[in-house]
C-alpha atoms as a PDB file:
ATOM      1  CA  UNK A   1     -24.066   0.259  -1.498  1.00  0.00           C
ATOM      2  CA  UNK A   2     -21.811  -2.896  -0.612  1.00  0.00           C
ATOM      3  CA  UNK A   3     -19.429  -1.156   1.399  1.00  0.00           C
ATOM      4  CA  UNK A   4     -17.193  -4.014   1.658  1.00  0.00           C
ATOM      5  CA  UNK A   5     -16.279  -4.059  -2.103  1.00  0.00           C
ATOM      6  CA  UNK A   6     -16.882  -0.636  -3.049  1.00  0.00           C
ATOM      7  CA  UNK A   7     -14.710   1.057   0.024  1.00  0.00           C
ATOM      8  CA  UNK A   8     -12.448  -1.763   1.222  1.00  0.00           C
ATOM      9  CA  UNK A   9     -14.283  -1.311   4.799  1.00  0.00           C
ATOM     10  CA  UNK A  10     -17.006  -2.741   6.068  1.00  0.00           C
ATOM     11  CA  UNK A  11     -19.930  -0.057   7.151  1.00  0.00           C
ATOM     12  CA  UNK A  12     -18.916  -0.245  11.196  1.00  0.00           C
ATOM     13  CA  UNK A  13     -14.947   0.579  10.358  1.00  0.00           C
ATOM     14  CA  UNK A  14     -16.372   2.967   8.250  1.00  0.00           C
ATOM     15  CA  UNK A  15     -18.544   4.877  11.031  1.00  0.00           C
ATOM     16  CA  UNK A  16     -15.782   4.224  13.680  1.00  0.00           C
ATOM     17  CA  UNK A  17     -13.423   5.971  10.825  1.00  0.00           C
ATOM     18  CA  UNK A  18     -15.758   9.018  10.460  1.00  0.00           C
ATOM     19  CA  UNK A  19     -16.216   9.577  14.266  1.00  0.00           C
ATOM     20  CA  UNK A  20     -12.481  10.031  14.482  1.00  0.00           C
ATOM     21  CA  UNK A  21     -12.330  11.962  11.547  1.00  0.00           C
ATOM     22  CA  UNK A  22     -15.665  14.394  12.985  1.00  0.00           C
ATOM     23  CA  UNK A  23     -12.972  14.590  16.151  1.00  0.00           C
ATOM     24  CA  UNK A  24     -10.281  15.952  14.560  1.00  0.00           C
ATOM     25  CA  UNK A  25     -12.138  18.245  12.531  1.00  0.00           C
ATOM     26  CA  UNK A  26     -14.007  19.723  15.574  1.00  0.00           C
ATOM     27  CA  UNK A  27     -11.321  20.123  17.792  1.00  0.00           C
ATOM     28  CA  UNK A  28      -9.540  22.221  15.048  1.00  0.00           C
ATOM     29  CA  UNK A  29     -12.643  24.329  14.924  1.00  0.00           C
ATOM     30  CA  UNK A  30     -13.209  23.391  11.261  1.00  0.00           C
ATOM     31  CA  UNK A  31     -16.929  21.993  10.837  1.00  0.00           C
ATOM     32  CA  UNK A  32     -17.493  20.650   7.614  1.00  0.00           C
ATOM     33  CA  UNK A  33     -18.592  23.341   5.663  1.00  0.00           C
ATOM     34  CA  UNK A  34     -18.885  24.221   2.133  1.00  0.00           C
ATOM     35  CA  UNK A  35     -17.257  27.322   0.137  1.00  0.00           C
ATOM     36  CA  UNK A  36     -18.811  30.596   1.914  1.00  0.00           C
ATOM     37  CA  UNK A  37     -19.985  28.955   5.227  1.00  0.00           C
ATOM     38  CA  UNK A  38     -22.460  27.023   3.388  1.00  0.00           C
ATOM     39  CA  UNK A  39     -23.885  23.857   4.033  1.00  0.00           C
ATOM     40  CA  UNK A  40     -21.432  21.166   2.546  1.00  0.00           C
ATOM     41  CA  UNK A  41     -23.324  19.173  -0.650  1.00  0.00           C
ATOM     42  CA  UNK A  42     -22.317  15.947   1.416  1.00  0.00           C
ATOM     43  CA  UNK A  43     -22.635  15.188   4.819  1.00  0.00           C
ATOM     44  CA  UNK A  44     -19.396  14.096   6.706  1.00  0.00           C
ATOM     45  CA  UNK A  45     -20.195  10.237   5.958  1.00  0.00           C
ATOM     46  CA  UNK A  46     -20.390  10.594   2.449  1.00  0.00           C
ATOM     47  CA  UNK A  47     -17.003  12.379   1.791  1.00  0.00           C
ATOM     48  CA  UNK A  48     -15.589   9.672   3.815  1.00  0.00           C
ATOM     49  CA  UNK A  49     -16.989   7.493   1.693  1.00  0.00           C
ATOM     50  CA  UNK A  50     -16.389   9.157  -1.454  1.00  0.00           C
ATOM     51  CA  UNK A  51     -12.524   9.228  -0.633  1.00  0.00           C
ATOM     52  CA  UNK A  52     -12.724   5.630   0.390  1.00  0.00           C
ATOM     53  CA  UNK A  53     -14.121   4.720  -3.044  1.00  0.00           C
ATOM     54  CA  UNK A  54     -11.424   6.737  -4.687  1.00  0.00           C
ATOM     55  CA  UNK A  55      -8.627   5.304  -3.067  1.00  0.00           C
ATOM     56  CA  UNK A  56     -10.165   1.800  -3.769  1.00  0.00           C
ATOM     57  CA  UNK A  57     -11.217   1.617  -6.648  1.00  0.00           C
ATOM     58  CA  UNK A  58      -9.007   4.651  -8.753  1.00  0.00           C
ATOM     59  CA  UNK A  59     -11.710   6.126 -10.351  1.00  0.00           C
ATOM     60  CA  UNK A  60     -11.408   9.491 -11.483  1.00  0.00           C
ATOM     61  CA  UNK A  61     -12.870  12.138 -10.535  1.00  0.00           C
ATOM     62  CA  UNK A  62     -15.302  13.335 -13.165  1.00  0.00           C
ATOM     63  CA  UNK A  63     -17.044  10.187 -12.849  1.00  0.00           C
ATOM     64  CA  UNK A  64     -17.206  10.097  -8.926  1.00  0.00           C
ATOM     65  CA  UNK A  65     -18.568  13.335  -9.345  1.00  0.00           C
ATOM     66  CA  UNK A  66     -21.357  11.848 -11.551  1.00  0.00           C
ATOM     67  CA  UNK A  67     -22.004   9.001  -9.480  1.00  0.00           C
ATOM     68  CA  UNK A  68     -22.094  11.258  -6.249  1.00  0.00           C
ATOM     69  CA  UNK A  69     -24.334  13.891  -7.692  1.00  0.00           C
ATOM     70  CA  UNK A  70     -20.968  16.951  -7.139  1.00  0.00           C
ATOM     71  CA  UNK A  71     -19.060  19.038  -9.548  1.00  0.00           C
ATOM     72  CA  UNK A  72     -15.724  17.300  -9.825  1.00  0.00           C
ATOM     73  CA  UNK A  73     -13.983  20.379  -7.604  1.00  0.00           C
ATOM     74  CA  UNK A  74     -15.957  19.620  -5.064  1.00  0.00           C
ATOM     75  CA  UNK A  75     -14.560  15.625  -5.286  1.00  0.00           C
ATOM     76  CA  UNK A  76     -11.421  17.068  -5.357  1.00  0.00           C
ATOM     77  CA  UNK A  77     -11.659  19.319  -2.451  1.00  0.00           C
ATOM     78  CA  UNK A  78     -12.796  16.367   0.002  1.00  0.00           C
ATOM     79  CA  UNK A  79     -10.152  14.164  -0.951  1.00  0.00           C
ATOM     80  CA  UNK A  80      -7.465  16.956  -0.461  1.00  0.00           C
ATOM     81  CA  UNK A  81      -9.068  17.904   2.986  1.00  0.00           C
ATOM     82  CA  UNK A  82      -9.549  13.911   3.685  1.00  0.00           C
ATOM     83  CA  UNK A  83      -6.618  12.036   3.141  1.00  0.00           C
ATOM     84  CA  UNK A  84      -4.417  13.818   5.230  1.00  0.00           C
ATOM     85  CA  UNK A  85      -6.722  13.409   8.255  1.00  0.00           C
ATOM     86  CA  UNK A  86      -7.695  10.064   7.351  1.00  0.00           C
ATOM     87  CA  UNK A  87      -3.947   9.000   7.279  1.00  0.00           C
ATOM     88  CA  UNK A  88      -3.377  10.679  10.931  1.00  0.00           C
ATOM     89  CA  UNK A  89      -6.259   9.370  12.621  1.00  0.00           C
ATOM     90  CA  UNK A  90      -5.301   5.385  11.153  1.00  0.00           C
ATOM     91  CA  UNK A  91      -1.448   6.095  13.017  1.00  0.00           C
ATOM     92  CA  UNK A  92      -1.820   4.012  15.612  1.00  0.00           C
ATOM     93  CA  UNK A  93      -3.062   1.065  13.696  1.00  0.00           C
ATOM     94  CA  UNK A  94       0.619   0.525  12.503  1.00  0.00           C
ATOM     95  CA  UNK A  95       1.724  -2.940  13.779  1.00  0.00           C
ATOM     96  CA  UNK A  96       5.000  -1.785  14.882  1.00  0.00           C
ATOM     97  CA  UNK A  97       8.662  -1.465  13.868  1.00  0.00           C
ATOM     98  CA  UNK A  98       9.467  -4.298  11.682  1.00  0.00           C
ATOM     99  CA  UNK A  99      12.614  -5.757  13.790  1.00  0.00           C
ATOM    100  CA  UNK A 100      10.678  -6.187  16.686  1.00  0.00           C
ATOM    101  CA  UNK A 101       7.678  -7.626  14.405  1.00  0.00           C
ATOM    102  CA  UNK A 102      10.697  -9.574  13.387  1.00  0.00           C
ATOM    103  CA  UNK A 103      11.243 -11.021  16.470  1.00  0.00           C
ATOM    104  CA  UNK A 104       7.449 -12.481  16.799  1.00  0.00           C
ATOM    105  CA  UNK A 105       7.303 -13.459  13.213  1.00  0.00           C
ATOM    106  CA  UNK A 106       8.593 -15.643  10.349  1.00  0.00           C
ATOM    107  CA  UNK A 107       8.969 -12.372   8.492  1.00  0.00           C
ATOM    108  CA  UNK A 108       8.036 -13.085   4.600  1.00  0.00           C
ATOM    109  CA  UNK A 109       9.551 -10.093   2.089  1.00  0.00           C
ATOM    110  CA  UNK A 110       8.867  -9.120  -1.326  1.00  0.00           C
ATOM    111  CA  UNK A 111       9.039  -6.338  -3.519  1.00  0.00           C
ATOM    112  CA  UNK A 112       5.934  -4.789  -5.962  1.00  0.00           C
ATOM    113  CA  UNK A 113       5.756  -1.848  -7.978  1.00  0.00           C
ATOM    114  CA  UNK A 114       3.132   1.295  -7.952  1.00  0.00           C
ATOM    115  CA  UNK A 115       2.145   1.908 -11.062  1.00  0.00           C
ATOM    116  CA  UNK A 116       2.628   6.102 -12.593  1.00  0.00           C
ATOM    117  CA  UNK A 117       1.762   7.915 -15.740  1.00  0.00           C
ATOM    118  CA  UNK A 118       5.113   8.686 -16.952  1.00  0.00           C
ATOM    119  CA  UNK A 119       4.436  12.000 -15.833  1.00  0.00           C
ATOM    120  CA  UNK A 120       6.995  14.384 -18.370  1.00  0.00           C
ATOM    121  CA  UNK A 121       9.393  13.503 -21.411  1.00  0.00           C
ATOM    122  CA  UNK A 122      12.752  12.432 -20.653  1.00  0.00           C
ATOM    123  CA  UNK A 123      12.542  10.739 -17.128  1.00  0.00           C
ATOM    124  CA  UNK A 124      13.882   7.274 -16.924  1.00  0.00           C
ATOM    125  CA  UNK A 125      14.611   6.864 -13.081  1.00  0.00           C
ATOM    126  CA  UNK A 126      10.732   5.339 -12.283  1.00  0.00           C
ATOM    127  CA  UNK A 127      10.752   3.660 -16.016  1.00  0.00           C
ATOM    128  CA  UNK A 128      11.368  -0.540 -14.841  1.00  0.00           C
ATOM    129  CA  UNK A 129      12.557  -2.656 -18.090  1.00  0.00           C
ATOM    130  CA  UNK A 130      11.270  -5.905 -16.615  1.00  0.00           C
ATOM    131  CA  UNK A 131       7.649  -4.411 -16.181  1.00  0.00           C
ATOM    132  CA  UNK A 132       7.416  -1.999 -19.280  1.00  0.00           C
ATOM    133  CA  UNK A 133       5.995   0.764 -17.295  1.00  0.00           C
ATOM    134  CA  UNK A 134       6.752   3.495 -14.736  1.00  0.00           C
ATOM    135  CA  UNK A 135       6.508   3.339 -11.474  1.00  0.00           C
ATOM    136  CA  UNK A 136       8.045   3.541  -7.909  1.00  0.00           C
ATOM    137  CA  UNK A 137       9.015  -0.057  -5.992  1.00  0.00           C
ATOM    138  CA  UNK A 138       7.984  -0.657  -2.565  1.00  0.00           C
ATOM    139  CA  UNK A 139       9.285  -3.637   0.039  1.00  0.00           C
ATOM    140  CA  UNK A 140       6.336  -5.587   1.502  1.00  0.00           C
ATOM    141  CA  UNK A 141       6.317  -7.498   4.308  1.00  0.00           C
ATOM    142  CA  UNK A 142       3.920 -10.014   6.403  1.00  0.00           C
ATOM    143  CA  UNK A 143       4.381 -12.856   8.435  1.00  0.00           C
ATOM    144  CA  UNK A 144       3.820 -16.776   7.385  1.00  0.00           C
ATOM    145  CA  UNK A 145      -0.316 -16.656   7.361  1.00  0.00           C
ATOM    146  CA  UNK A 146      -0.494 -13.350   5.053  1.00  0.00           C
ATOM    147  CA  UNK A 147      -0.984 -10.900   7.434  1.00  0.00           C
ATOM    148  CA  UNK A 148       0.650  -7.552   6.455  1.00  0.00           C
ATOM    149  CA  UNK A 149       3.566  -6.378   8.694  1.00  0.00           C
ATOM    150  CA  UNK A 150       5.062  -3.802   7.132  1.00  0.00           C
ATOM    151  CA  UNK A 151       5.390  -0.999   3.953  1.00  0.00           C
ATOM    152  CA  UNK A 152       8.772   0.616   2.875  1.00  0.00           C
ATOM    153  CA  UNK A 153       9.070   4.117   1.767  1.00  0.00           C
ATOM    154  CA  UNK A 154       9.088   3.856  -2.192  1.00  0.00           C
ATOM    155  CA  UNK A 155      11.908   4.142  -4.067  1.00  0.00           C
ATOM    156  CA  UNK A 156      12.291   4.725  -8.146  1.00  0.00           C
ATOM    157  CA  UNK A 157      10.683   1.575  -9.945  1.00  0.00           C
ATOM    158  CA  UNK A 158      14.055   1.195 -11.991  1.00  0.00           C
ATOM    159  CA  UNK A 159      15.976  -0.027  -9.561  1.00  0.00           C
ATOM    160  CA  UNK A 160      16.187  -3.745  -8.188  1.00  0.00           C
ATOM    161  CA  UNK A 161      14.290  -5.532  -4.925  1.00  0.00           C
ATOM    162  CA  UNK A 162      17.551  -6.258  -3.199  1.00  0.00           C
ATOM    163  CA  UNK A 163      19.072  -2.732  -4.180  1.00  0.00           C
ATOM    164  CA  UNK A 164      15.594  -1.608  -2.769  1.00  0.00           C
ATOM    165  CA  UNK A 165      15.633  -3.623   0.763  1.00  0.00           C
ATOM    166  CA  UNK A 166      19.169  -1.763   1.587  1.00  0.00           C
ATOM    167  CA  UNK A 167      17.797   1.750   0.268  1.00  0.00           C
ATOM    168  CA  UNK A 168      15.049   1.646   2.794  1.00  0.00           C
ATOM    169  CA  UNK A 169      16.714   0.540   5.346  1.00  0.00           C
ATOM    170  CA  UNK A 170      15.437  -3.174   5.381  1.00  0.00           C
ATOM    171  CA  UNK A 171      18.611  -5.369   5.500  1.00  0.00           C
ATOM    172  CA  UNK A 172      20.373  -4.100   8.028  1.00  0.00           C
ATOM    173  CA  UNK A 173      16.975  -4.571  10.452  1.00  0.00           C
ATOM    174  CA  UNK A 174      16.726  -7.664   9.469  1.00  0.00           C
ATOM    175  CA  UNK A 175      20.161  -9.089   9.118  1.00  0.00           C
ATOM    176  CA  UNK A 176      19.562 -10.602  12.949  1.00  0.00           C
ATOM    177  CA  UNK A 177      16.404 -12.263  12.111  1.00  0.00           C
ATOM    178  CA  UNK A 178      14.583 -15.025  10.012  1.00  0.00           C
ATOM    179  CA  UNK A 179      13.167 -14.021   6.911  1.00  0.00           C
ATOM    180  CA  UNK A 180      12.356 -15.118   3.339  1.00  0.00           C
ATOM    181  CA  UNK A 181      12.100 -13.823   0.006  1.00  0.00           C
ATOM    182  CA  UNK A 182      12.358 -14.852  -3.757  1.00  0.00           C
ATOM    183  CA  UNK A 183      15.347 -15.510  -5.336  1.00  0.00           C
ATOM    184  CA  UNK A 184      15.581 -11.406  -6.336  1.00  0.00           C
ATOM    185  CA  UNK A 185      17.560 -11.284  -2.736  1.00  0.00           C
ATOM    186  CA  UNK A 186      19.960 -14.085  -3.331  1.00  0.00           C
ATOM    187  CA  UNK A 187      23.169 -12.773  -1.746  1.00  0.00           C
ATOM    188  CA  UNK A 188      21.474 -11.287   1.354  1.00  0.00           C
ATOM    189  CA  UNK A 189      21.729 -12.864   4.768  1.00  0.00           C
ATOM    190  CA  UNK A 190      17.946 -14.504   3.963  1.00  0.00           C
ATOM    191  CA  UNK A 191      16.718 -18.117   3.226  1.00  0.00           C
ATOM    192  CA  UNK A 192      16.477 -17.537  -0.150  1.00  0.00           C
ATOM    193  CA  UNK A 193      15.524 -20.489  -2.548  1.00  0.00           C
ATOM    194  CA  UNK A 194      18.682 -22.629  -4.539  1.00  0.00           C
ATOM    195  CA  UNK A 195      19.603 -21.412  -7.814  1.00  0.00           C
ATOM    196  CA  UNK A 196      20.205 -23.965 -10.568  1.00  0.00           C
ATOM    197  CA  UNK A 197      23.729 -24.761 -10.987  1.00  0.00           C
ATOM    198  CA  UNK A 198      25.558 -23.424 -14.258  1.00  0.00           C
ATOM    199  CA  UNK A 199      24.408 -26.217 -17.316  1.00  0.00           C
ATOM    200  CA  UNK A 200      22.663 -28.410 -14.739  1.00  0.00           C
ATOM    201  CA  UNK A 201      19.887 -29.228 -12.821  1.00  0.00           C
ATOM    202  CA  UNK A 202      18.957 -29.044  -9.235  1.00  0.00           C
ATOM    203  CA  UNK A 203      18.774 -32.682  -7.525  1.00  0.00           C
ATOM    204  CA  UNK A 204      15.169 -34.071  -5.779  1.00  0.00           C
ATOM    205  CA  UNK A 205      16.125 -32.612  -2.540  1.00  0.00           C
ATOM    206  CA  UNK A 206      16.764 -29.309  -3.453  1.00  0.00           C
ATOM    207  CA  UNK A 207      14.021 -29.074  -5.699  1.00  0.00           C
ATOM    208  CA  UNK A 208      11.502 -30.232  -2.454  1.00  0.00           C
ATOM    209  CA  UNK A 209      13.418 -27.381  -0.351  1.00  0.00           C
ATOM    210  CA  UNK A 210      12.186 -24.944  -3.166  1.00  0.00           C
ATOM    211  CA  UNK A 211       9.012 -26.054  -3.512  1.00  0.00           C
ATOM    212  CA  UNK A 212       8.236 -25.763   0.827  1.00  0.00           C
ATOM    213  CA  UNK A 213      10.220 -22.208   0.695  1.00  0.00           C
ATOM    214  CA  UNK A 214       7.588 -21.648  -2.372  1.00  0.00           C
ATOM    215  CA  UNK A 215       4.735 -22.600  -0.132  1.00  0.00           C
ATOM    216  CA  UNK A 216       5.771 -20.702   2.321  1.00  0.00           C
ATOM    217  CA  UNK A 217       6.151 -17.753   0.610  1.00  0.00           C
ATOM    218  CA  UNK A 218       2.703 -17.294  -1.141  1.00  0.00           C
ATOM    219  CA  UNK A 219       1.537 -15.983   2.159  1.00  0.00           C
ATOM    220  CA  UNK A 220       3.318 -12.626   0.940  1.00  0.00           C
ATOM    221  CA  UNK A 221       2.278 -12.464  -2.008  1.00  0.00           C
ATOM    222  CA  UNK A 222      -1.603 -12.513  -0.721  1.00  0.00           C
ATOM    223  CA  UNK A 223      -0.545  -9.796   1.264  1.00  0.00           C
ATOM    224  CA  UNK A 224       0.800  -7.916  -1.584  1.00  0.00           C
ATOM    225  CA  UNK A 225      -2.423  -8.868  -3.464  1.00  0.00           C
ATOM    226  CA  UNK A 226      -4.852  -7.370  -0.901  1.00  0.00           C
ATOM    227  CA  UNK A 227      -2.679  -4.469  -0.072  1.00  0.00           C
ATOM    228  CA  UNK A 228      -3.752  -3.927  -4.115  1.00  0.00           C
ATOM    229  CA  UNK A 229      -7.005  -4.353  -4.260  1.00  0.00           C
ATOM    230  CA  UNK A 230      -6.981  -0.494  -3.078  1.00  0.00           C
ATOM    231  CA  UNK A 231      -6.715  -0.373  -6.744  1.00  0.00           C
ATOM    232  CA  UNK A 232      -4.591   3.450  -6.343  1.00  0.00           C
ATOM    233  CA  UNK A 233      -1.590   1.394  -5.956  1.00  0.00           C
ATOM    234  CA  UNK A 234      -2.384  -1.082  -8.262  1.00  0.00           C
ATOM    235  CA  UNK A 235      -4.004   0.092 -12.024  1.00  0.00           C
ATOM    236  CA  UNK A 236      -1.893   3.546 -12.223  1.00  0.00           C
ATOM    237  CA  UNK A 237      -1.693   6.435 -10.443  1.00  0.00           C
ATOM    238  CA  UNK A 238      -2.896   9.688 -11.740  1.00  0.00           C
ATOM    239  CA  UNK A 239      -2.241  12.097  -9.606  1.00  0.00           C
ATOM    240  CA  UNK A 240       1.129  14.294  -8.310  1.00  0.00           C
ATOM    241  CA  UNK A 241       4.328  12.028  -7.903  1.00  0.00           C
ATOM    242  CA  UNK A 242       5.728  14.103  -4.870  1.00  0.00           C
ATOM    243  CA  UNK A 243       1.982  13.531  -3.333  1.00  0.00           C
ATOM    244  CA  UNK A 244       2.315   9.359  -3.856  1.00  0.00           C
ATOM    245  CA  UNK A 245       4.249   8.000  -0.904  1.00  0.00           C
ATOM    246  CA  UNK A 246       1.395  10.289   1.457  1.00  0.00           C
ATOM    247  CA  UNK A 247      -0.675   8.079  -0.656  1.00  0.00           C
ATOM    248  CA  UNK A 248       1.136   4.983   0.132  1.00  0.00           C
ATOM    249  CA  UNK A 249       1.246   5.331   3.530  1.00  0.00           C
ATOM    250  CA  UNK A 250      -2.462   5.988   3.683  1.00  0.00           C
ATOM    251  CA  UNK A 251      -3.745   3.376   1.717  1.00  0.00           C
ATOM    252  CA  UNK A 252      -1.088   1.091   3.745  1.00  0.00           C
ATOM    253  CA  UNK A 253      -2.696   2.437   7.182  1.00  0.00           C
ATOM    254  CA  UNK A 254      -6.427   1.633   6.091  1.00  0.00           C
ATOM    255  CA  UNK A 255      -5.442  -1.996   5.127  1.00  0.00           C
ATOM    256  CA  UNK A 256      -3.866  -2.292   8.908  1.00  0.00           C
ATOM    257  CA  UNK A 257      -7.277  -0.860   9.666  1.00  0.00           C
ATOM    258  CA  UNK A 258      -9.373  -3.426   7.819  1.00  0.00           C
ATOM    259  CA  UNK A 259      -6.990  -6.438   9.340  1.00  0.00           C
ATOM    260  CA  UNK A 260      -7.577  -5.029  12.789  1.00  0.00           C
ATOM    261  CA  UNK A 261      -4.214  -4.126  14.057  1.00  0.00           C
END
């Protein structure tokens, strides 16, 4: 197996990852065992890196299952027991709070959406018009060479990036720093691009001060993009709703992982 594309983590981060995981597990007295006190159908590593594949690729169960030679239960019984102690162990990997990243960092901010099944008739709050899908909306940040900083709490996918940055708490940690976005915050205290005027056209400086706070930008938006190749976030989730920010914050934690914070 090519760990690197199939799990997100290369096979060392992966053993590291289990040896914490083997940690927790013994000190709580709860040896990975199957139903009855039998002997699990996979060995420690393997669960870890059946959940890893999960998160990383979104592949449902049934097929895992195939591919891992389990009933799909059992698949679902490792990644319940799992993720939670994944996402504990991977804590400390956080970076830190984002205003005193802030202060070390051109901070780069942008918003993306998780994409949901639409879950039951009549909800609307996740639904987002622009998209044409549901979902919840999350703030990203990372500093100026792509390196992921930070993950909001989600909030419904309906509403807008800038409504978003004040929901979570965003704007007023950052209203002391640098930090740039897309036009979507125009009217917070960022450098935010120009806007064309009303029936005319921006001049040759202007448009050169777009195109370098353009540049500068994209760094984000690779963040964004490799925060989404852990395809959960990225090609719909499937599961609970109430059980996707957990989610969130544990796929968020591994990528610190991978980077090495």
């Amino acid at each position: 197996m090519r760990y690197d594309s199939t799990t997100g983590l290369p096979r060392e981060q992966i053993t590291e990852l289990v040896a914490r995981i083997s940690q927790v597990l013994n000190s709580r007295s709860q040896p990975a065992k199957g139903p009855g006190g039998r002997p699990p159908v996979l060995g420690l590593y393997r669960q870890v890196v059946l959940v890893l594949v999960l998160l990383r690729q979104n592949m449902i169960q049934s097929v895992a299952a195939d591919l891992f030679g389990l009933s799909q239960p059992s698949v679902s019984r490792f990644y319940r027991r799992l993720v939670p102690i994944i996402d504990e162990v991977l804590a400390h990997h956080e970076p830190g709070e984002l205003g005193e990243l802030a202060g070390k960092h051109t901070v780069l901010v942008d918003g993306t959406d998780v994409p949901t099944r639409r879950f039951r008739a009549g909800i609307t709050e996740n639904y987002s018009g622009k998209k044409r899908r549901h979902g919840l909306l999350i703030q990203v940040a990372s500093n100026d060479q792509g390196r992921l900083l930070s993950v909001s709490n989600p909030v419904p996918g309906r509403r807008h990036d800038s409504w978003a940055l004040t929901e979570v708490g965003w704007e007023k940690i950052l209203k002391d720093h640098t930090w740039l976005p897309d036009p979507a915050y125009i009217g917070t205290n960022a450098i935010t691009p120009l806007k064309k005027p009303a029936g005319g056209e921006l001049n040759d400086h202007d448009k050169a001060y777009n195109k370098q706070i353009s540049l500068i930008r994209s760094a984000v938006e690779r963040a964004i993009a490799h925060l989404k190749n852990w395809k959960i976030l990225a090609t719909g989730y499937r599961a609970r709703l109430t059980e996707l920010p957990k989610v969130i914050r544990t796929v968020t934690r591994l990528e610190y992982y991978r980077l090495g914070w």
